[in-house]
Each structure stands twice: as structure tokens, then as C-alpha cells.
N, C-alpha and C. Protein backbone atom coordinates (compact mmCIF):
# COMPACT_ATOMS: atom_id res chain seq x y z
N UNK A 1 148.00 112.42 70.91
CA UNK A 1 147.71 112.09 69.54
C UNK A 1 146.23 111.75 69.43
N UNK A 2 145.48 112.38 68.19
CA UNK A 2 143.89 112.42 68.53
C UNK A 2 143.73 111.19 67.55
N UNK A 3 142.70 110.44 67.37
CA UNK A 3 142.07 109.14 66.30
C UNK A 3 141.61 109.91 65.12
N UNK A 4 142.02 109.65 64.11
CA UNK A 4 141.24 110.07 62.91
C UNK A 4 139.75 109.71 62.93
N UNK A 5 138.99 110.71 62.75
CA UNK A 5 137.86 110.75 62.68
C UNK A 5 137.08 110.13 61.12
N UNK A 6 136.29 109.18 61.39
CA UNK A 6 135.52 108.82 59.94
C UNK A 6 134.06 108.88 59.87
N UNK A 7 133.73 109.55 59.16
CA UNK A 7 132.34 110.25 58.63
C UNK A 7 132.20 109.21 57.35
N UNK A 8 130.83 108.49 57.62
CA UNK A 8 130.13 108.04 57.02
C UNK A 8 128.62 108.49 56.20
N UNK A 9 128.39 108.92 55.16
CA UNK A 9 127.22 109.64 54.80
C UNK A 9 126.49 108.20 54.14
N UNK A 10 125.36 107.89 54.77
CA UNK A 10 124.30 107.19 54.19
C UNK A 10 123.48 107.56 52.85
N UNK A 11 123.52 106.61 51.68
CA UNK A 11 123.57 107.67 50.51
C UNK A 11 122.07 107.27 50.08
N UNK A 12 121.50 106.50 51.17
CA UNK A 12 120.02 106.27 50.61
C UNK A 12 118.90 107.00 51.36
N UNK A 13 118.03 107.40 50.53
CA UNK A 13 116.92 108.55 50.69
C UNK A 13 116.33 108.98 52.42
N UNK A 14 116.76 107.55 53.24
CA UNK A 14 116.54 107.89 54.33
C UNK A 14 117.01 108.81 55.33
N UNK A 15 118.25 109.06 54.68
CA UNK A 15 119.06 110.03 55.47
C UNK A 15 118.33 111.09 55.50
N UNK A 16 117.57 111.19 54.81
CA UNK A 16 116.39 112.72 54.36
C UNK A 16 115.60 112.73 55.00
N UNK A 17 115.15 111.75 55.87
CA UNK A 17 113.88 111.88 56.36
C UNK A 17 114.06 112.16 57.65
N UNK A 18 112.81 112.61 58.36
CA UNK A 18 112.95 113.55 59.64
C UNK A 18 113.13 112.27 60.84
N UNK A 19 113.29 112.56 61.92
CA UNK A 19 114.37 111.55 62.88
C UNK A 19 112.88 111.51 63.40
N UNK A 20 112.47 110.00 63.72
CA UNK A 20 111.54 109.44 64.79
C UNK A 20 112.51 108.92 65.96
N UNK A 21 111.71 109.73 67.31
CA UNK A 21 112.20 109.39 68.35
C UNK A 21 111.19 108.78 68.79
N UNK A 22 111.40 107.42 69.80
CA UNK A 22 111.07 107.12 70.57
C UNK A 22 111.60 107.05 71.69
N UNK A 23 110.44 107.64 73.48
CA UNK A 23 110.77 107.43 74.42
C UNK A 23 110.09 106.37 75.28
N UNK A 24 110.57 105.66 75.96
CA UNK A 24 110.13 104.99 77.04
C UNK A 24 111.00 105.76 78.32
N UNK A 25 109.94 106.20 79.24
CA UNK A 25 110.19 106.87 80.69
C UNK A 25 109.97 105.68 81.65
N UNK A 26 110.58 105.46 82.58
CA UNK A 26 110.54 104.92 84.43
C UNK A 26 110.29 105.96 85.29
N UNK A 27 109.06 105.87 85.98
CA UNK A 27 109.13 106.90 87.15
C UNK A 27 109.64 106.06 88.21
N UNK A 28 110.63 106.35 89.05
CA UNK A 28 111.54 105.31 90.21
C UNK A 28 110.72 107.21 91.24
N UNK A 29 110.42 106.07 92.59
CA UNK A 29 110.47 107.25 93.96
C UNK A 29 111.51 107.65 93.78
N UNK A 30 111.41 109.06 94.31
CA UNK A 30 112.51 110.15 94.09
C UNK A 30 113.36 109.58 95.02
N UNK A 31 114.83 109.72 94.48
CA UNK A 31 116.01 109.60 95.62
C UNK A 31 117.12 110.57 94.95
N UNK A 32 117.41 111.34 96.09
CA UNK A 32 117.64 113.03 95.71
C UNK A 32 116.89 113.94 94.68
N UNK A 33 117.55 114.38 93.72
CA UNK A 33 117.22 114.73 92.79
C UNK A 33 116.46 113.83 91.37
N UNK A 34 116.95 112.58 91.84
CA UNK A 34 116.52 111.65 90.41
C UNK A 34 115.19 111.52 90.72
N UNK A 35 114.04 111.19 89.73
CA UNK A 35 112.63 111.24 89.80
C UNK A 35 112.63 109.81 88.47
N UNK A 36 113.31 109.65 87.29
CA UNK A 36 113.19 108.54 86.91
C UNK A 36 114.41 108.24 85.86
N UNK A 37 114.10 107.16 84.95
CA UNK A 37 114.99 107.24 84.31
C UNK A 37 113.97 106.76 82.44
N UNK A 38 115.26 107.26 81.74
CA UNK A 38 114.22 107.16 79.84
C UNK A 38 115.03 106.59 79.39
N UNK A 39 114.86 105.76 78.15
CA UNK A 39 115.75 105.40 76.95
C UNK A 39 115.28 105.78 75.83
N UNK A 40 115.96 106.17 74.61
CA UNK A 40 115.78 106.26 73.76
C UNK A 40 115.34 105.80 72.65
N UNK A 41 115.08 105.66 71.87
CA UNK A 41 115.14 104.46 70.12
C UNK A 41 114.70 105.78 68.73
N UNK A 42 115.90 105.69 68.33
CA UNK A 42 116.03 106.45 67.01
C UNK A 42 115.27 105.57 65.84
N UNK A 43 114.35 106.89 65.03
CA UNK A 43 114.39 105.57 63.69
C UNK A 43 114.02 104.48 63.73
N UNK A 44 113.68 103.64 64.87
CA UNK A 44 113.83 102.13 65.22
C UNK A 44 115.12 101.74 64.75
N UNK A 45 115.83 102.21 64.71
CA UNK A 45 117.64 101.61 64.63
C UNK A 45 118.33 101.23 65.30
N UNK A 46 118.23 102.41 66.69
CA UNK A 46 119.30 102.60 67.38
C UNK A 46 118.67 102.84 68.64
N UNK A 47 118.80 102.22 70.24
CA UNK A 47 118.37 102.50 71.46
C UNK A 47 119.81 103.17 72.33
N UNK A 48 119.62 104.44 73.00
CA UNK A 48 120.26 104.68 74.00
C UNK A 48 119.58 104.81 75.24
N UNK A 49 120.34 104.23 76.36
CA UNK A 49 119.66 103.83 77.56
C UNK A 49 120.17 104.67 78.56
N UNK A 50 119.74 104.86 79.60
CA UNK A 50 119.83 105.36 81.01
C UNK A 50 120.03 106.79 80.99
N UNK A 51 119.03 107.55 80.18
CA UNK A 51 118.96 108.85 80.74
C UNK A 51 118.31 109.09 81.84
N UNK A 52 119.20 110.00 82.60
CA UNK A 52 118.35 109.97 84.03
C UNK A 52 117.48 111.88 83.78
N UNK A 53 116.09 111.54 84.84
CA UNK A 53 115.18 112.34 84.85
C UNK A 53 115.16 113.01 85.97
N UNK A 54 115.72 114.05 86.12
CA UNK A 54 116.19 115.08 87.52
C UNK A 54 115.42 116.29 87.98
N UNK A 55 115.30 116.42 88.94
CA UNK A 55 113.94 117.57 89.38
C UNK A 55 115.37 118.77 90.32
N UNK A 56 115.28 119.56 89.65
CA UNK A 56 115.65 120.82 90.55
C UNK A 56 114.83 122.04 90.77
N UNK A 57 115.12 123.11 91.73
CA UNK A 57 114.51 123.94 91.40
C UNK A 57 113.62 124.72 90.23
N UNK A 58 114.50 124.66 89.29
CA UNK A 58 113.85 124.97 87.69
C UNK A 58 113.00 124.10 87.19
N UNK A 59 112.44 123.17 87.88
CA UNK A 59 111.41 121.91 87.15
C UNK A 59 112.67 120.74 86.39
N UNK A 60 112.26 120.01 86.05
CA UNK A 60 112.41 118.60 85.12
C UNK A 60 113.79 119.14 84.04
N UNK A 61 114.74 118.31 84.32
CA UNK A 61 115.58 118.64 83.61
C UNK A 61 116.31 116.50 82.62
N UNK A 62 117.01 117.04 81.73
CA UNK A 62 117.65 115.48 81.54
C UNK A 62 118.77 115.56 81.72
N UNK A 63 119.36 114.43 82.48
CA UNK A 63 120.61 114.16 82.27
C UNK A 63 121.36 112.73 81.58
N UNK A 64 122.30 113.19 80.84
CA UNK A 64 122.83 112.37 79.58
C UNK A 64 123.37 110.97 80.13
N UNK A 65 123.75 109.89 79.87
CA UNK A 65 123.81 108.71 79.94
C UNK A 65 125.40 109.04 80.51
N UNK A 66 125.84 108.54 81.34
CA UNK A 66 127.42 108.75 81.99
C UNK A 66 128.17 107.22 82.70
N UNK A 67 129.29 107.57 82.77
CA UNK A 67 129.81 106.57 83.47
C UNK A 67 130.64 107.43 84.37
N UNK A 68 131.06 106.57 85.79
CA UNK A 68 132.04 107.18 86.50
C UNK A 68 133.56 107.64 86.02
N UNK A 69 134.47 108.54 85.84
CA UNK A 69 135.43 108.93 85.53
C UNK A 69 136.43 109.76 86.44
N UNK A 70 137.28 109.01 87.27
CA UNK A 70 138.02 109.93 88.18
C UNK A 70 138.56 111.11 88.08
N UNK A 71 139.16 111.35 86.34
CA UNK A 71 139.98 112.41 85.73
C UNK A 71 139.17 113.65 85.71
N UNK A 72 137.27 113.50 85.24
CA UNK A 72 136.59 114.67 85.64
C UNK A 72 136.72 115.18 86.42
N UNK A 73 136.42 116.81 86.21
CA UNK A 73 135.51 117.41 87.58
C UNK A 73 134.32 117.04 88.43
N UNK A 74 133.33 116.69 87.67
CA UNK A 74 132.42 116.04 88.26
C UNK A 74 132.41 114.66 88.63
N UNK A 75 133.28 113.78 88.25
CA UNK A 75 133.67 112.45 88.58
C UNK A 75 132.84 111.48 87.73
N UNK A 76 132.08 112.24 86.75
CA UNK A 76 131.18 111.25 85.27
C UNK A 76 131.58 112.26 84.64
N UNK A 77 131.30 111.21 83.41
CA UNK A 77 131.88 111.32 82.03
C UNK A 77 130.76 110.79 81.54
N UNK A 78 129.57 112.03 80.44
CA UNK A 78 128.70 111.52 79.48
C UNK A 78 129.29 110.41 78.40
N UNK A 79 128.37 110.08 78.27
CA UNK A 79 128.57 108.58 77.65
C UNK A 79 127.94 108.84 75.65
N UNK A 80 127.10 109.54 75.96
CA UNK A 80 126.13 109.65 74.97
C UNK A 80 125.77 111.52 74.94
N UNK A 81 126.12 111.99 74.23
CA UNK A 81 125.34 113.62 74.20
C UNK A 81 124.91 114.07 73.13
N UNK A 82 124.00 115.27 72.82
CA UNK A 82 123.33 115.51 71.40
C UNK A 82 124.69 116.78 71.44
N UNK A 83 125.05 117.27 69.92
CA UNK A 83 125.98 117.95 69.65
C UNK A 83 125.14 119.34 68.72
N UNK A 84 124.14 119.16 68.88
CA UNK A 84 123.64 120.66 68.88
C UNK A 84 122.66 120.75 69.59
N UNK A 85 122.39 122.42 70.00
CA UNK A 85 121.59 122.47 71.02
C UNK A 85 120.09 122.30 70.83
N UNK A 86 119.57 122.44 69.41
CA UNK A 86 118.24 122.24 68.93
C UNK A 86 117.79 120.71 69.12
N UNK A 87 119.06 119.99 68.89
CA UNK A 87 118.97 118.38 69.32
C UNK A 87 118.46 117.96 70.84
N UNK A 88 119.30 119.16 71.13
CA UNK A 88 119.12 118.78 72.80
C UNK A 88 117.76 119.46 73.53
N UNK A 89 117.31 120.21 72.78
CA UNK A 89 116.00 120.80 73.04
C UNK A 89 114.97 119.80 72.81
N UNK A 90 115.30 119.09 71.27
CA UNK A 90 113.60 118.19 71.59
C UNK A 90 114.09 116.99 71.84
N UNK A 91 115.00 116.71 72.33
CA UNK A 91 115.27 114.99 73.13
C UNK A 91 114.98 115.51 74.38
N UNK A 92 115.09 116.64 75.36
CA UNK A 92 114.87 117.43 76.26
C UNK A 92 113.22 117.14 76.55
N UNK A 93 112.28 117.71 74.85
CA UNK A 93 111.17 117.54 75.43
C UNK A 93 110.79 116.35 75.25
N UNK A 94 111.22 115.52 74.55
CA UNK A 94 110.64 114.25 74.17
C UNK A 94 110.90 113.65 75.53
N UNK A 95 111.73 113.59 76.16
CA UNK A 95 111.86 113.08 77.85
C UNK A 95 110.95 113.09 78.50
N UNK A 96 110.93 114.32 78.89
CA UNK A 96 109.82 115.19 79.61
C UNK A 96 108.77 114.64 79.73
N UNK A 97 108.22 114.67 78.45
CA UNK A 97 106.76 114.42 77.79
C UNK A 97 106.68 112.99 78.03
N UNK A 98 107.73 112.09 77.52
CA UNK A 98 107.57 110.48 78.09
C UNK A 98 107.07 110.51 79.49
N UNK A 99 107.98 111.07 80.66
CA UNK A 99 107.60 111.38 81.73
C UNK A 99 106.77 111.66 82.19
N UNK A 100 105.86 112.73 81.97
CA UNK A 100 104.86 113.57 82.69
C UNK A 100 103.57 112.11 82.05
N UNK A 101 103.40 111.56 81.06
CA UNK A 101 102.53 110.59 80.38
C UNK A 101 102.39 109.17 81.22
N UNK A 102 103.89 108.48 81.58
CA UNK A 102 103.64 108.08 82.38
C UNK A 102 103.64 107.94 83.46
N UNK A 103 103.76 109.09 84.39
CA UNK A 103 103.44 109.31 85.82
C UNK A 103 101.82 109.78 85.61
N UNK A 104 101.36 110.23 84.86
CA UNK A 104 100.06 110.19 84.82
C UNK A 104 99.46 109.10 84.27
N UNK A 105 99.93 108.10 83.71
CA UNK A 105 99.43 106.93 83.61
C UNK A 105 99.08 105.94 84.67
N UNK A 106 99.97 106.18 85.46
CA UNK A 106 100.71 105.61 86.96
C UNK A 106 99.29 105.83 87.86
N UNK A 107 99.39 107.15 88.04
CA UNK A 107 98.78 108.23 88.84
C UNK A 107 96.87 107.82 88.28
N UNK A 108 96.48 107.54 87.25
CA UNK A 108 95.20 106.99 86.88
C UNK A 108 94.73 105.79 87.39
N UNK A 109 95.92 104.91 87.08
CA UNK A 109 96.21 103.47 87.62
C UNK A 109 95.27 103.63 88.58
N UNK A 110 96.36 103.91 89.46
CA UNK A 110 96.34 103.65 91.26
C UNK A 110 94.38 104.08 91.61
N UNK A 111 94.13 105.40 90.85
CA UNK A 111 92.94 106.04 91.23
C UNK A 111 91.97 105.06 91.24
N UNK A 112 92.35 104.43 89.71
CA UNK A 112 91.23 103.45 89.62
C UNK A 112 90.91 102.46 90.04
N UNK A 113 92.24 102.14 90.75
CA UNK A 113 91.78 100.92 92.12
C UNK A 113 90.58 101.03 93.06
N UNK A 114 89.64 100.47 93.02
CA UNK A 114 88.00 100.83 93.35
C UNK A 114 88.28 100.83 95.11
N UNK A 115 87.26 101.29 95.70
CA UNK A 115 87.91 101.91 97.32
C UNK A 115 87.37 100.74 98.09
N UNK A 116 86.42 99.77 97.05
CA UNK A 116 86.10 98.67 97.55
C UNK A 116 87.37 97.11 97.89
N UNK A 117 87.86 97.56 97.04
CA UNK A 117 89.78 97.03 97.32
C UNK A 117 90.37 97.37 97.78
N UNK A 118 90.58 98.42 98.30
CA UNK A 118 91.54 99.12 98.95
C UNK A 118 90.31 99.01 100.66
N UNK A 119 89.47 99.07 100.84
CA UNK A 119 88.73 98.62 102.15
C UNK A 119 89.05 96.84 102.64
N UNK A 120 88.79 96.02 101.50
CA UNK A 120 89.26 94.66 101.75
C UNK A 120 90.23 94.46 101.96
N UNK A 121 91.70 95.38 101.98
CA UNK A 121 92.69 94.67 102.47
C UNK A 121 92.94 94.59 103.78
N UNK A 122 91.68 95.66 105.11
CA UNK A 122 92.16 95.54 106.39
C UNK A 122 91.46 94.21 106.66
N UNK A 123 90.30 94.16 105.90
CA UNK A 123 89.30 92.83 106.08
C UNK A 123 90.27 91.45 105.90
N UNK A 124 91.04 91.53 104.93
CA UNK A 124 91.87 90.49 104.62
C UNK A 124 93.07 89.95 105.55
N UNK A 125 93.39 91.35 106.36
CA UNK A 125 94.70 91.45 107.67
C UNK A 125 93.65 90.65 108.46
N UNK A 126 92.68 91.05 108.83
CA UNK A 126 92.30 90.42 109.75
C UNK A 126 91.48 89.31 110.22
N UNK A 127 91.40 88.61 108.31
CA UNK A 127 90.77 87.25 108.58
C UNK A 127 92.25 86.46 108.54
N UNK A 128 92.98 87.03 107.89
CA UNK A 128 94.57 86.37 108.21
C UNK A 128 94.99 86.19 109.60
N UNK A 129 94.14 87.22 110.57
CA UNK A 129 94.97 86.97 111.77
C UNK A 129 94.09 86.44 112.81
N UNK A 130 93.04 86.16 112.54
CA UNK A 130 91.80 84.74 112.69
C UNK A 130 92.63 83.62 112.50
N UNK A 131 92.50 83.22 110.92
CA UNK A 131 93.04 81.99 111.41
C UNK A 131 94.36 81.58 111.48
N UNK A 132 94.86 82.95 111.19
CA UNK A 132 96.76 82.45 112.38
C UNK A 132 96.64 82.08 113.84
N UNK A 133 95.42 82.40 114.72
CA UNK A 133 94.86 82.51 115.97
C UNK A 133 94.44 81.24 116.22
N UNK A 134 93.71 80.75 115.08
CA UNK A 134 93.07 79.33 115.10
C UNK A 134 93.96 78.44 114.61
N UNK A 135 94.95 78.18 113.91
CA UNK A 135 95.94 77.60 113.78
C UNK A 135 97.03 77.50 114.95
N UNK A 136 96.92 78.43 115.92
CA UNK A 136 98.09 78.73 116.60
C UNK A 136 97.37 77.64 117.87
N UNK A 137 95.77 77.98 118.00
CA UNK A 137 95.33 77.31 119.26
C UNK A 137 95.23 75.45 118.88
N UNK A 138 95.16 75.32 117.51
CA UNK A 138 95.12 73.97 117.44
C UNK A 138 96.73 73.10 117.74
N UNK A 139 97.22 74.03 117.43
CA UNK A 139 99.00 73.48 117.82
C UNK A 139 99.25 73.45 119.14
N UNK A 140 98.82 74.19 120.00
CA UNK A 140 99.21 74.11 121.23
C UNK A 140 98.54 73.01 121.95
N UNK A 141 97.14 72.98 121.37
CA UNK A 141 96.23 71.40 122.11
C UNK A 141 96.79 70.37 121.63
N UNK A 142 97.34 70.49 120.50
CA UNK A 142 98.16 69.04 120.24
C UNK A 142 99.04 68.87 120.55
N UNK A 143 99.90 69.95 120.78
CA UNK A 143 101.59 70.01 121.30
C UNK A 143 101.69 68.76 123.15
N UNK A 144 101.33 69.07 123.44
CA UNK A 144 101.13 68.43 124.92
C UNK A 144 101.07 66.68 124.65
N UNK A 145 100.16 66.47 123.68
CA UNK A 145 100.02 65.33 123.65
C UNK A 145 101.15 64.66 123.15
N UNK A 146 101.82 65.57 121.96
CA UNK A 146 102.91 64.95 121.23
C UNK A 146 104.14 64.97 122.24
N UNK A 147 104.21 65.63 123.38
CA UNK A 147 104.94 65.42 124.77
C UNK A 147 104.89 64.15 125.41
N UNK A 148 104.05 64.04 125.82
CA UNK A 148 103.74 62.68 126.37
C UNK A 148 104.33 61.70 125.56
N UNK A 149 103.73 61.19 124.12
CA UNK A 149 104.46 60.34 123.28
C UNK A 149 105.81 60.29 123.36
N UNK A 150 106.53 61.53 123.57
CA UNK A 150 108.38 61.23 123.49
C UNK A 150 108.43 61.20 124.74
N UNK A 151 107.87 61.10 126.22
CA UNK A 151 108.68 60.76 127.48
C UNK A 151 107.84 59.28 127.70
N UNK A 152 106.70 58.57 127.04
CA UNK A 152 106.51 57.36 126.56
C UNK A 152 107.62 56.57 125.78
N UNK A 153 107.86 57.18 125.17
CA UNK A 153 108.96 56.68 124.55
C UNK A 153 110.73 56.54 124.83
N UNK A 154 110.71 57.49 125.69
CA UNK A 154 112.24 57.45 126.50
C UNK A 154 112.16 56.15 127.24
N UNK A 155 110.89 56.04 127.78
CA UNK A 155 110.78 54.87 129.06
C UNK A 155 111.47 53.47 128.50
């Protein structure tokens, strides 16, 4: 037995107007196929979360928001999907494009870390391991003495 379906038509002028998407992309290190993950925000209305961002052979693909489902074939069950394919074309690129923006945002970042920082951190290992060296030798000259005090003190 299927649920009656209810269609709601919004009767104010906005329904007319063209759909603002917003994306926010995560680039996560690749583990398998996943490269990151996006959410959505319609309109500023409405957020859908955890589209995942998948690299196969064919380049950059999206995949739809799912939960585990034993009864599938694939063992997920989309959660969230666009129901025409023109939909699914520019949420497709709007992904993408979140993506590629900020892995090159990422990717600028890092560049611009000056090489004069990235040289100070062996300088920094190894004034750390100075005075772990000098800390280590002042404990041991004192250690001896603090010996004596507890077999002074057994007596």
C-alpha cells in the first residue's frame, strides 16, 4: 500500500524565481575513491548535507547523500536525489566547481607558507632537542643527590 502523495504549490512570487544554490566543498585525503565531501543550501531555505565527491576514471563525479540499507543492491539507499536530469547536471557542476575552488584555495594556502617557515621548523626540532638534552643532564646531576637523602632517611 503506497502513502498518498501531497503537493504543495507556494502561491507567492517566489516560486518564480530562479533557484540559488549554494555550495560549501571539504577536500578530506583521498580514501578510495572519495576525494571530499559538499553540502548544499537552496534559496537560503533549505541545507542538504553529505554529498560525497568521488574520483573515478572519468574525472570527478557526485554522489547523493545515502544511508546504509540491507534490502538494496548496493547496500545504500539515497537519501536525497534531484528528479530530473537537468537538476542533476548543475548540482553536478555546482559540486565540482565548489571543489576544484577549494582545493585550489587549499593548494595557494600551503604555497604561501614562506620557505622561511617551513626552514625553521628543522631549526625548531633541534633547539627542542638541545634543551631536552639540557634538561635531561640537569636531572641526572640531581637525581643522585636526591638518593642519598632517601637512604639518609631510611637510617
Amino acid at each position: 500500500m503506497s502513502k498518498p502523495k501531497t503537493t504543495v504549490s507556494p502561491e507567492s512570487e517566489q516560486a518564480h524565481l530562479p533557484m540559488k544554490l549554494d555550495v560549501t566543498a571539504r577536500v578530506i585525503p583521498p580514501t578510495g575513491n572519495l576525494v571530499g565531501f559538499a553540502s548544499l543550501k537552496i534559496n537560503d531555505s533549505f541545507v542538504i548535507d553529505d554529498f560525497k565527491i568521488l574520483k573515478s576514471d572519468k574525472g570527478l563525479f557526485v554522489g547523493m547523500p545515502s544511508k546504509p540499507d540491507k534490502s538494496s543492491a548496493t547496500g545504500y539507499r539515497d537519501t536525497s536525489r534531484p528528479i530530473t536530469k537537468a537538476f542533476r547536471e548543475v548540482l553536478t557542476k555546482a559540486v565540482i566547481t565548489a571543489y576544484h575552488a577549494e582545493r585550489e584555495r587549499l593548494q595557494s594556502r600551503a604555497a604561501s607558507v614562506g620557505s622561511a617557515e617551513k626552514e625553521s621548523i628543522p631549526k625548531q626540532l633541534a633547539e627542542g632537542a638541545k634543551q631536552a638534552a639540557k634538561e635531561k643532564s640537569i636531572r641526572s646531576r640531581s637525581t643522585p643527590a636526591k638518593a642519598s637523602n632517601v637512604k639518609n632517611a631510611e637510617r
